[in-house]
Protein backbone atom coordinates (compact mmCIF):
# COMPACT_ATOMS: atom_id res chain seq x y z
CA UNK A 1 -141.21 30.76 -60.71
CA UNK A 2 -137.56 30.00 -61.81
CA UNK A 3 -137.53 27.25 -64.19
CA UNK A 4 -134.20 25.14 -64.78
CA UNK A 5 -133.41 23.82 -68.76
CA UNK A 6 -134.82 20.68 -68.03
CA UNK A 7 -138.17 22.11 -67.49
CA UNK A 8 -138.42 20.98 -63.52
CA UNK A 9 -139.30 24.20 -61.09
CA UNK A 10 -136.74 25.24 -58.62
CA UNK A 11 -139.21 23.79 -56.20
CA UNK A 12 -139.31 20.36 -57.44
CA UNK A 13 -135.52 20.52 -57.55
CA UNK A 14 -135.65 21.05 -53.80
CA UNK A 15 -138.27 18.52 -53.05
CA UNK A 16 -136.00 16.06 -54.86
CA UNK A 17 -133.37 16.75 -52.67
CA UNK A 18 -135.32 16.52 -49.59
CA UNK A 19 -136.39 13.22 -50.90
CA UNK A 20 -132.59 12.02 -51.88
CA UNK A 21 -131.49 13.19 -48.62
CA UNK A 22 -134.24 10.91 -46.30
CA UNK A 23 -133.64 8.31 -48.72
CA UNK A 24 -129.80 8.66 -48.13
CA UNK A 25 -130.40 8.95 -44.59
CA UNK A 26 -132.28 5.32 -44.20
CA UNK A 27 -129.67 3.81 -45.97
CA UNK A 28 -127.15 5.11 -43.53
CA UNK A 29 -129.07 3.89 -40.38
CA UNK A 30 -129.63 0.70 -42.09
CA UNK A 31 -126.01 0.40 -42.77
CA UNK A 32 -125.14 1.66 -39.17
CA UNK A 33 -127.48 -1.15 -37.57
CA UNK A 34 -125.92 -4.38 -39.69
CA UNK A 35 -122.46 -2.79 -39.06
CA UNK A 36 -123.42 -2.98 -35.10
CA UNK A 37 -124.99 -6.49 -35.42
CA UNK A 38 -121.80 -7.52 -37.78
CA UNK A 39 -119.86 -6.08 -35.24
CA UNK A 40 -121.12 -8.56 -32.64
CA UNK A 41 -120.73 -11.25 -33.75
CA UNK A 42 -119.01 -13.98 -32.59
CA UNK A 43 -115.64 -15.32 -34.37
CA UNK A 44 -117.39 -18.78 -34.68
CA UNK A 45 -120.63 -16.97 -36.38
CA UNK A 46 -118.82 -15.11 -39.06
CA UNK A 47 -116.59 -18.34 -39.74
CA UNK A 48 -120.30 -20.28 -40.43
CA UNK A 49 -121.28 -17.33 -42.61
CA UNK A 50 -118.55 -17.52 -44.63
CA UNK A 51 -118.94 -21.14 -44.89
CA UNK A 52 -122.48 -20.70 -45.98
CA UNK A 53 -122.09 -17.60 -48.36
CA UNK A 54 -118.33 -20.14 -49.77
CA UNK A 55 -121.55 -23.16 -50.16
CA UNK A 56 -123.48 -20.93 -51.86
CA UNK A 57 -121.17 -19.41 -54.30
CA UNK A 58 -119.40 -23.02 -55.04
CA UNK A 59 -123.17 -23.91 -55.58
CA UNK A 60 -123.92 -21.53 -57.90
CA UNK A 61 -121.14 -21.51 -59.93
CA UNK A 62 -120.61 -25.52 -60.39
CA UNK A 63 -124.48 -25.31 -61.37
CA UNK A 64 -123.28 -22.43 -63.91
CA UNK A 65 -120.65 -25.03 -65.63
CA UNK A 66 -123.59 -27.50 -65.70
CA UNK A 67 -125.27 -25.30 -67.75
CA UNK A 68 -122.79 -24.18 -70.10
CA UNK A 69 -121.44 -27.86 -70.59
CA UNK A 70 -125.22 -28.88 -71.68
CA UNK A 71 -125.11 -25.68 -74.17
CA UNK A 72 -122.12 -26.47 -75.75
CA UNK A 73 -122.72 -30.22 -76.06
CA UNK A 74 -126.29 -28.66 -78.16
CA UNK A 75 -123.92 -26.68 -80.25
CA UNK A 76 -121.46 -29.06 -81.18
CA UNK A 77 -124.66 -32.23 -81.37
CA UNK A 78 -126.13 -29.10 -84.06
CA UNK A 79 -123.33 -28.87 -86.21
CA UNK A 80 -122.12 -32.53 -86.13
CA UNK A 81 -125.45 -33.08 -87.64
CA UNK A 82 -124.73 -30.26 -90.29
CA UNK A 83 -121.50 -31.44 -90.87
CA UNK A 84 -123.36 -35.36 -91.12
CA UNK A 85 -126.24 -33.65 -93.78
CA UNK A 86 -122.88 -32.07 -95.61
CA UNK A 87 -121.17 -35.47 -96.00
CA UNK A 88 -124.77 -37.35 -96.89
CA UNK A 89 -124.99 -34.48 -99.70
CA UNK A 90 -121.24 -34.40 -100.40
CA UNK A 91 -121.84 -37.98 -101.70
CA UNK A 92 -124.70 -37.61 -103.86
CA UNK A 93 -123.19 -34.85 -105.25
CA UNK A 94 -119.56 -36.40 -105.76
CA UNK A 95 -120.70 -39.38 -108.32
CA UNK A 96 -119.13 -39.24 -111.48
CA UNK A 97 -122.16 -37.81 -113.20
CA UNK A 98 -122.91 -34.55 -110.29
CA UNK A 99 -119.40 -32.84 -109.60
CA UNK A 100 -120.24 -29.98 -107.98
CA UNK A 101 -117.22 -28.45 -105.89
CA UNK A 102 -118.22 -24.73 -106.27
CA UNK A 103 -121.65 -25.61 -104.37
CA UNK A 104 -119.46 -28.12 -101.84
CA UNK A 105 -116.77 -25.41 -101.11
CA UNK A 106 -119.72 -22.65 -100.63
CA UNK A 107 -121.35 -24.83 -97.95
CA UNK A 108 -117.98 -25.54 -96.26
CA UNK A 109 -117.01 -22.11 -95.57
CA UNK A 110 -120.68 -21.41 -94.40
CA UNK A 111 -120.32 -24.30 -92.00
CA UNK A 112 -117.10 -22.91 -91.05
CA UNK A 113 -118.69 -19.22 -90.22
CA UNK A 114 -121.71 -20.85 -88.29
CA UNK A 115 -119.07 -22.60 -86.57
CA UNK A 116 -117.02 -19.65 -86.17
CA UNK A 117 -120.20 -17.78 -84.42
CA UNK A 118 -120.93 -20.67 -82.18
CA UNK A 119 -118.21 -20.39 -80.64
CA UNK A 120 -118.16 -16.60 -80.24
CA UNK A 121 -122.07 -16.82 -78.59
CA UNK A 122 -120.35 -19.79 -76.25
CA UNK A 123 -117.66 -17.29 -75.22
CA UNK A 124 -119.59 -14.54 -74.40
CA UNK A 125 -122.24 -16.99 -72.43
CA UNK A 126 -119.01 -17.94 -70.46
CA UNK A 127 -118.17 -13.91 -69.91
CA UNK A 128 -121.17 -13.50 -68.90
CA UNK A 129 -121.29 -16.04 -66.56
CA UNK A 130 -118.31 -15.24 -65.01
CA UNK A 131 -119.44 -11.42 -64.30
């Protein structure tokens, strides 16, 4: 028996299409009968299933900024209290007798990266959101 580069037999080929082809098929009639009812309907029935579907969506998406207003208030509450430990430290660290800038500068600019990151992970939770 023939045998494609895959490895399948020219026979499973075929029964694959048979099976794509009643599969497509289905999918037609199924399409053909909701077209029919669709086409049926009454003016005043498609305007209240717009409505609903516009409910839904408005629904859906205000819950969606709900969400993404709670994560962001998390990330900002998380690095106001990093930027709170950095002060607390700052000050112990700033008396006459422990002058450590090179440690304090270091910690700034990895504040500033985490923050930097935040705020690309709450932009692509918003893309994503959106698609």
């Amino acid at each position: 028996m023939a045998r494609s580069k895959t490895g399948s037999t020219l026979s499973e080929v075929r029964e694959s299409i048979k099976r794509i082809r009643g599969e497509g098929e289905r999918f037609l009639g199924q399409l053909r009968r909701e077209t029919q009812t669709f086409a049926r309907k009454t003016r005043a029935e498609v305007a209240t299933d717009v409505r609903k579907v516009r409910n839904e969506l408005k629904a859906r998406g205000e819950q969606t900024l709900r969400d993404l207003e709670k994560r962001g208030r998390r990330m900002v509450d998380g690095f106001e209290k990093q930027v709170g430990r950095l002060a607390d430290g700052a000050g112990n660290r700033l008396s006459p007798s422990h002058l450590e800038l090179p440690d304090l500068t270091m910690r700034i600019h990895q504040l500033e990266r985490r923050v930097e990151q935040l705020e690309r992970e709450l932009r692509d939770a918003l893309e994503q959101q959106s698609t």
